[in-house]
C-alpha atoms as a PDB file:
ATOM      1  CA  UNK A   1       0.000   0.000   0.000  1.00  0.00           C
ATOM      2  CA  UNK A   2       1.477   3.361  -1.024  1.00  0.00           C
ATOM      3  CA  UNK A   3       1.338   6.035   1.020  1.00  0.00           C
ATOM      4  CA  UNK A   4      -1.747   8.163  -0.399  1.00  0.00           C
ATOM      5  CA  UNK A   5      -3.676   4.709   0.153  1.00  0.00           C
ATOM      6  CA  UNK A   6      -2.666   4.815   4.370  1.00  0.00           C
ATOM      7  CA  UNK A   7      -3.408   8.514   4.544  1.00  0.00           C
ATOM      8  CA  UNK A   8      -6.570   8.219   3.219  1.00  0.00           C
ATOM      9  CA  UNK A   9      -7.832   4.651   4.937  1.00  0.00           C
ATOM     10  CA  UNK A  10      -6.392   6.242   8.466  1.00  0.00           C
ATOM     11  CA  UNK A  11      -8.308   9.516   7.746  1.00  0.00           C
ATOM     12  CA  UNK A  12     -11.339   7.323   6.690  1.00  0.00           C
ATOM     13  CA  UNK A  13     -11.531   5.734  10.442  1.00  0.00           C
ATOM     14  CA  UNK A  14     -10.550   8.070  12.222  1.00  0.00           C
ATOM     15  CA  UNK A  15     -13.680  10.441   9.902  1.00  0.00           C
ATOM     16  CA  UNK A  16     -15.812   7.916  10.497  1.00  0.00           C
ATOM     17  CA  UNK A  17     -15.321   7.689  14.205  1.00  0.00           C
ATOM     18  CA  UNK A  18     -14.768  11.167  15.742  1.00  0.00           C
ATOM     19  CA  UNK A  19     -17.088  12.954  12.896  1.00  0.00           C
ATOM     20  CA  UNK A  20     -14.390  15.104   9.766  1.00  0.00           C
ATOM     21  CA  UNK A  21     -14.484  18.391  11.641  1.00  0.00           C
ATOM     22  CA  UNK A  22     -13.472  16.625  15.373  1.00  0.00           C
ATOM     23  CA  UNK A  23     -10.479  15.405  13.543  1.00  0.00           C
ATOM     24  CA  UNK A  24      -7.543  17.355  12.720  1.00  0.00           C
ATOM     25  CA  UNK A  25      -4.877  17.077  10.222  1.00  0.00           C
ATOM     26  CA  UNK A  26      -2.184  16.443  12.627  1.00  0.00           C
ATOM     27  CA  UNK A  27      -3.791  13.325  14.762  1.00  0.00           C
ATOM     28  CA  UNK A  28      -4.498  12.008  10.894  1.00  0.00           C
ATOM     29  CA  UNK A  29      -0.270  12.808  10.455  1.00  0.00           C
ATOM     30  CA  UNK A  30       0.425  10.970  13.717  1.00  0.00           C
ATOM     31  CA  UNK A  31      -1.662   8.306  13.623  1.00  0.00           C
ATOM     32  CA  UNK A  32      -0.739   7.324   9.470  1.00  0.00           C
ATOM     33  CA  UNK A  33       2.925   8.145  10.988  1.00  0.00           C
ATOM     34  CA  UNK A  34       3.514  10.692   8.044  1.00  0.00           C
ATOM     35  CA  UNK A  35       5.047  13.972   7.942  1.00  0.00           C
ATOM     36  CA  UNK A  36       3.002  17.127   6.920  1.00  0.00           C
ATOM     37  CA  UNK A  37       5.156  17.501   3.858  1.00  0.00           C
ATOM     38  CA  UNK A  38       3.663  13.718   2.737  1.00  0.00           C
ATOM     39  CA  UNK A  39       0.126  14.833   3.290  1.00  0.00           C
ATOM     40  CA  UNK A  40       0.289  18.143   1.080  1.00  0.00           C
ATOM     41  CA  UNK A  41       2.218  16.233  -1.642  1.00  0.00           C
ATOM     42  CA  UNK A  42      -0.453  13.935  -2.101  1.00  0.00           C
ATOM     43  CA  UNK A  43      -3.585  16.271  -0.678  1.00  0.00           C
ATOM     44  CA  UNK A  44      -4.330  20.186  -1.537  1.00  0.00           C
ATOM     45  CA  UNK A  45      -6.170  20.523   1.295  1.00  0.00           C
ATOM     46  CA  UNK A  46      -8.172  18.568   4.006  1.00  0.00           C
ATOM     47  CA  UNK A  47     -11.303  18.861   2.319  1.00  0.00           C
ATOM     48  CA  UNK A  48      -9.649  16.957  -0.927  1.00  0.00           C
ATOM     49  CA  UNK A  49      -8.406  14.397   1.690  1.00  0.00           C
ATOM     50  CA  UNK A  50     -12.072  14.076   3.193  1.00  0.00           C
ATOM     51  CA  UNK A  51     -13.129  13.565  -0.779  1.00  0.00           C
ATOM     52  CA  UNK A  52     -10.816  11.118  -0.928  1.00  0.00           C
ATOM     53  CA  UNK A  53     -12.059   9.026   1.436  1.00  0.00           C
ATOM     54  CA  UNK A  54     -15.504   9.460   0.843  1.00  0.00           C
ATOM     55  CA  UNK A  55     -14.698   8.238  -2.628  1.00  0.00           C
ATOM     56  CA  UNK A  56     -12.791   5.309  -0.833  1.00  0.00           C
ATOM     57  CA  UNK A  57     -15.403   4.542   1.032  1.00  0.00           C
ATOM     58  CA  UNK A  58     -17.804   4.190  -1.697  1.00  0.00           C
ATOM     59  CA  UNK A  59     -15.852   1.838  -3.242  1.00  0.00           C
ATOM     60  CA  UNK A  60     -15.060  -0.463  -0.345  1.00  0.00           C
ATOM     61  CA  UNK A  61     -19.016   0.073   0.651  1.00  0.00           C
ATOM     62  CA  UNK A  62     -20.875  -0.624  -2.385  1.00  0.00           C
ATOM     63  CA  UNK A  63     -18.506  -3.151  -3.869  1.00  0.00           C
ATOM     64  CA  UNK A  64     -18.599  -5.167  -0.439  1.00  0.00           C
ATOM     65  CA  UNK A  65     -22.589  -4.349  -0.653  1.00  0.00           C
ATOM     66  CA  UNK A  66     -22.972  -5.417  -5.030  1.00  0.00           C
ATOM     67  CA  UNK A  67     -20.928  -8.565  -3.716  1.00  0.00           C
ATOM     68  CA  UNK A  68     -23.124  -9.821  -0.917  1.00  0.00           C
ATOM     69  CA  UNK A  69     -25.837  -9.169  -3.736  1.00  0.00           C
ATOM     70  CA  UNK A  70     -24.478 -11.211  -6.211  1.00  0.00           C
ATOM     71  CA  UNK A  71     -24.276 -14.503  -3.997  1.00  0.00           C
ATOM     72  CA  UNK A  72     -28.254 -14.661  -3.942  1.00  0.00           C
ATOM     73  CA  UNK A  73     -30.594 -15.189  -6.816  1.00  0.00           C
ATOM     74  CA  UNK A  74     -31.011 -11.870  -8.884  1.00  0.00           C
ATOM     75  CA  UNK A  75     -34.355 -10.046  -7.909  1.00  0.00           C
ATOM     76  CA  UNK A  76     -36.706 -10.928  -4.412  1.00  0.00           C
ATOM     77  CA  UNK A  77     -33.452 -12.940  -2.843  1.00  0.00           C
ATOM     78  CA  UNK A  78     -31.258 -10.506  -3.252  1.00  0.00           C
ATOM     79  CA  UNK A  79     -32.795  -7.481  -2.088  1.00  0.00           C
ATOM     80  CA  UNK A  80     -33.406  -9.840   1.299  1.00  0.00           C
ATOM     81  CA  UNK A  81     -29.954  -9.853   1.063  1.00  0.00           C
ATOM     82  CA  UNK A  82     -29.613  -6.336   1.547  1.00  0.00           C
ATOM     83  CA  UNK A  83     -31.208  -6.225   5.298  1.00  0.00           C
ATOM     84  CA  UNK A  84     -29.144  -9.070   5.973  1.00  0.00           C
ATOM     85  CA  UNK A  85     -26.015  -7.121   4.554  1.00  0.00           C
ATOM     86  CA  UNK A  86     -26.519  -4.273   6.688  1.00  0.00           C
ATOM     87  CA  UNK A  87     -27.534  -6.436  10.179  1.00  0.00           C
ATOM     88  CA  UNK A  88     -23.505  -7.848  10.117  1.00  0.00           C
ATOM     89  CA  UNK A  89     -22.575  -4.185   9.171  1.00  0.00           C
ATOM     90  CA  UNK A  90     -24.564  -2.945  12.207  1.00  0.00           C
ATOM     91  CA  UNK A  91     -23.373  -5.729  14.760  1.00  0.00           C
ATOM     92  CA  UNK A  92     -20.053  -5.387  13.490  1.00  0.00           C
ATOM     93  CA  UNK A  93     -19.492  -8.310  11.629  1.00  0.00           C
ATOM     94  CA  UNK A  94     -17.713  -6.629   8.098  1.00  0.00           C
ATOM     95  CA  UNK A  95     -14.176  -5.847   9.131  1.00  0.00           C
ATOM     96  CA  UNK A  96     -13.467  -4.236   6.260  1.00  0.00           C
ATOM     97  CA  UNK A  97     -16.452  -1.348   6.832  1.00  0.00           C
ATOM     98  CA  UNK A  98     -14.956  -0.639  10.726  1.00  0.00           C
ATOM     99  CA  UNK A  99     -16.700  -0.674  13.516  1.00  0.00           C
ATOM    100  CA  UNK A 100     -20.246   0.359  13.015  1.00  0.00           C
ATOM    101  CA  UNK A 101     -20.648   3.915  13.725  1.00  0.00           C
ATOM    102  CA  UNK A 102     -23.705   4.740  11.128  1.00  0.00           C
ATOM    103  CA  UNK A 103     -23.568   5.716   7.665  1.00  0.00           C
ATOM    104  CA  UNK A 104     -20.308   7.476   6.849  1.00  0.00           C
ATOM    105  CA  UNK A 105     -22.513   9.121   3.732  1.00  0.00           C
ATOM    106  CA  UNK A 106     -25.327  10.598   6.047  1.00  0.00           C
ATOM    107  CA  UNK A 107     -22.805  12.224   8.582  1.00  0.00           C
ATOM    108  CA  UNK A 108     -20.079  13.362   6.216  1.00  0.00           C
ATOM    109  CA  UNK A 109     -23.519  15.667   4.630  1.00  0.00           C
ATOM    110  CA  UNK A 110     -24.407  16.464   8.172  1.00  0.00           C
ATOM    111  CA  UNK A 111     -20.438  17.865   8.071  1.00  0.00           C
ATOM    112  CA  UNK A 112     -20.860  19.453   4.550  1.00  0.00           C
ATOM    113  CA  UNK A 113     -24.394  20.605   4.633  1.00  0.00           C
ATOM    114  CA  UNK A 114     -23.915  22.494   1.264  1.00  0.00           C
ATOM    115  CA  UNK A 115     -24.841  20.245  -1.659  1.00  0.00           C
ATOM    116  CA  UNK A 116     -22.863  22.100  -4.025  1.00  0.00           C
ATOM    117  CA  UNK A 117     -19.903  21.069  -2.420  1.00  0.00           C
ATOM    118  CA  UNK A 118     -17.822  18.470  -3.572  1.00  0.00           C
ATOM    119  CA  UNK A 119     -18.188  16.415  -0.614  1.00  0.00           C
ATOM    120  CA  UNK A 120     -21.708  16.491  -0.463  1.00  0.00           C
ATOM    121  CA  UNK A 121     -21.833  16.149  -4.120  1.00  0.00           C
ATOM    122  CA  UNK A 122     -19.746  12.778  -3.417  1.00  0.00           C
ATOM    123  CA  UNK A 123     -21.783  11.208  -1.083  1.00  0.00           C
ATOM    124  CA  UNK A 124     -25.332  12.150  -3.049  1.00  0.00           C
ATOM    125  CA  UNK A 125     -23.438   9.738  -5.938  1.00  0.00           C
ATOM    126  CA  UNK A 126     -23.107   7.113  -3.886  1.00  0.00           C
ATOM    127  CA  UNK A 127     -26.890   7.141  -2.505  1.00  0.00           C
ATOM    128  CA  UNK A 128     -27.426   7.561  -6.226  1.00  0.00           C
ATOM    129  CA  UNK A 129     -25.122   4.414  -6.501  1.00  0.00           C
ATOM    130  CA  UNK A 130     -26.941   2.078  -4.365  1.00  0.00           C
ATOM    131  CA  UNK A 131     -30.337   3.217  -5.540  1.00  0.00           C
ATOM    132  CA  UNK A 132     -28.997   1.775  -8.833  1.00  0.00           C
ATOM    133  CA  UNK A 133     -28.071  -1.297  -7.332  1.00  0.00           C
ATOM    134  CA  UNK A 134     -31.538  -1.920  -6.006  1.00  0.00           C
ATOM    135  CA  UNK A 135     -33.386  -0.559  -9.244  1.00  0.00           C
ATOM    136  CA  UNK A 136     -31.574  -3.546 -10.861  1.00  0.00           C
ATOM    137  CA  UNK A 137     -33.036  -6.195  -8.419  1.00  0.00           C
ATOM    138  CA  UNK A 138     -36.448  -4.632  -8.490  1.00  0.00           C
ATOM    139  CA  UNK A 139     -36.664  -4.456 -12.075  1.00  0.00           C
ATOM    140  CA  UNK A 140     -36.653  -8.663 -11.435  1.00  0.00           C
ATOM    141  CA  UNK A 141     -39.845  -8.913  -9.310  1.00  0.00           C
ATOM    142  CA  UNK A 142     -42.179  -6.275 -10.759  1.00  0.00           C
ATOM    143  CA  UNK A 143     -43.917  -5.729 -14.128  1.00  0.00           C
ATOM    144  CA  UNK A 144     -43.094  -2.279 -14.899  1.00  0.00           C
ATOM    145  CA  UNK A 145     -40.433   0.785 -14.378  1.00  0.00           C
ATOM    146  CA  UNK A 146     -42.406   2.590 -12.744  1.00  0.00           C
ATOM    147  CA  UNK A 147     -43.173  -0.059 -10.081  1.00  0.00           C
ATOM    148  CA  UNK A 148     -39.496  -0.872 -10.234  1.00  0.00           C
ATOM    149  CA  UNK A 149     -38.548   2.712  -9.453  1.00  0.00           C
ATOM    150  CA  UNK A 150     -41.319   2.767  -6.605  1.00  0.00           C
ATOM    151  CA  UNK A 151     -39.535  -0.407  -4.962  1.00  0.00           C
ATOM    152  CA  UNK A 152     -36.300   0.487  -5.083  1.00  0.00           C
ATOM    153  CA  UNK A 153     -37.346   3.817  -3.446  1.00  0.00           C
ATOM    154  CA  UNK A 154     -39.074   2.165  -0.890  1.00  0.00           C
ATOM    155  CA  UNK A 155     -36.165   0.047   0.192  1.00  0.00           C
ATOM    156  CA  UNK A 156     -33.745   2.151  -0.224  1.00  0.00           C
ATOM    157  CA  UNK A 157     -35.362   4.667   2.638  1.00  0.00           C
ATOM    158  CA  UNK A 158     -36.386   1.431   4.534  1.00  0.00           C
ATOM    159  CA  UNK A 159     -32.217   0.625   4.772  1.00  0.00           C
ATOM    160  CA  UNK A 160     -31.812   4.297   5.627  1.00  0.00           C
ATOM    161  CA  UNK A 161     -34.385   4.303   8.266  1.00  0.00           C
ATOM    162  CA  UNK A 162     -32.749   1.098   9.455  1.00  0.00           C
ATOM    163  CA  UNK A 163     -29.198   1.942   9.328  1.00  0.00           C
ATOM    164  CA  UNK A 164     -30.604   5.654  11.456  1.00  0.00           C
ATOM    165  CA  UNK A 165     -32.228   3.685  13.957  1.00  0.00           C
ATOM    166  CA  UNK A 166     -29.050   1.255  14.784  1.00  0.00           C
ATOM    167  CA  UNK A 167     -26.803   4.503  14.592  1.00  0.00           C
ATOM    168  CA  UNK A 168     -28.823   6.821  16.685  1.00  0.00           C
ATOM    169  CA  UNK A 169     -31.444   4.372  19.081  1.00  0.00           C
ATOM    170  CA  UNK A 170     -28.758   1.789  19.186  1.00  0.00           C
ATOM    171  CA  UNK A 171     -31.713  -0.993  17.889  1.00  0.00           C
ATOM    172  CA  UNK A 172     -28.994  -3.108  16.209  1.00  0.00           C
ATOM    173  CA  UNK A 173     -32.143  -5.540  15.011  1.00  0.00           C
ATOM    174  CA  UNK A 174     -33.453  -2.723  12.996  1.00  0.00           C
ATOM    175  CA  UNK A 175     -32.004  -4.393   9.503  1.00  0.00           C
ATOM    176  CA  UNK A 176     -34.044  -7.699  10.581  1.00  0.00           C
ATOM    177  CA  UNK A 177     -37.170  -5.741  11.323  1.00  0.00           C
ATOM    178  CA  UNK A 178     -37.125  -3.938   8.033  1.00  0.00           C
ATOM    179  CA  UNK A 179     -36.482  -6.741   6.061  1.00  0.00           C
ATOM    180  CA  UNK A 180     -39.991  -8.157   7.360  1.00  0.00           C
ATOM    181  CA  UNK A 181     -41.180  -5.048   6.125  1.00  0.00           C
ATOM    182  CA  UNK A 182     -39.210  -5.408   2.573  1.00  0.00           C
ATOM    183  CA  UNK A 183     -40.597  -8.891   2.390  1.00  0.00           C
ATOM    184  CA  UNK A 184     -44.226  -8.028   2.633  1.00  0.00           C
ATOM    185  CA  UNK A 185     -43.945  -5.225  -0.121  1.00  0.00           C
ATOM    186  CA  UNK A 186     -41.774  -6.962  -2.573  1.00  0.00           C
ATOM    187  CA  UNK A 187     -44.346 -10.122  -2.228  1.00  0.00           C
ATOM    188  CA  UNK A 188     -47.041  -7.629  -3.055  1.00  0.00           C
ATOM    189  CA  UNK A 189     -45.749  -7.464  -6.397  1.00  0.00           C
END
């Protein structure tokens, strides 16, 4: 791993656990064990090192979330899958993701309120990302685009909901009890 990759997977945790603004530049130096002159030669500015690892963490995210997905049956299975995805995520079960501490997405644009910034702008793709991925399994259990659309909307705000009420409330079942709730609607199709 070069040394770009560290600095931005030991900004990621450390972003993802203390919140982007609690964290400074220098506990990210001391921590990655780099020198300031290392960080600028690779990073502008902190906010291009926070965009770097919110692009990171798309990438580990969704491709750890389209893989899970591609283990089931295309359509009803796999968007199951989803809830049961996001229950390891929540009881800390994905290494890769770091300890559960809510959806990196949702805080980073509590961070970067703006949604012309580039940040913001960042995470909105990824939503937009994983909408996509559910659009695709919906498309499998219901007769039209429109209905597909509708589905895929529906769960997608059902795994927000869930992955809010493990984050916030601490209801690490949430993922389970949403999936009931998946289950009923994607049946009714």
């Amino acid at each position: 791993m070069g040394r770009r990759q560290h600095l931005i997977d030991t900004a990621l945790k450390l972003f993802y656990e203390q919140g982007i603004h609690a964290t400074g530049i220098n506990q990210v130096l001391d921590v990655a064990q780099v020198a300031k002159q290392t960080l600028y030669n690779h990073f502008e500015s902190k906010d291009s090192l926070v965009e770097a690892a919110v692009v990171h963490r798309d990438f580990v995210f969704y491709g750890w979330l389209a893989d899970r997905l591609s283990q089931c049956a295309a359509g009803k299975e796999a968007l199951l899958e989803v809830f049961d995805a996001i229950h390891d995520w929540f009881n800390n079960k994905v290494p890769m993701l770091n300890r559960f501490c809510g959806c990196f997405f949702i805080n980073t644009c509590g961070e970067f309120s703006d949604p012309e910034h580039e940040v913001h702008k960042r995470c909105a793709e990824h939503k937009a990302r994983v909408f996509e991925l559910l659009l695709g399994h919906a498309r499998k259990v219901t007769r039209s685009e429109a209905e597909a659309k509708n589905l895929a909307y529906a769960l997608s705000l059902l795994k927000e909901g869930a992955t809010i009420k493990a984050h916030v409330e601490g209801d690490l079942e949430a993922a389970l009890s949403a999936k009931q709730i998946a289950a009923r609607m994607i049946s009714s199709h």
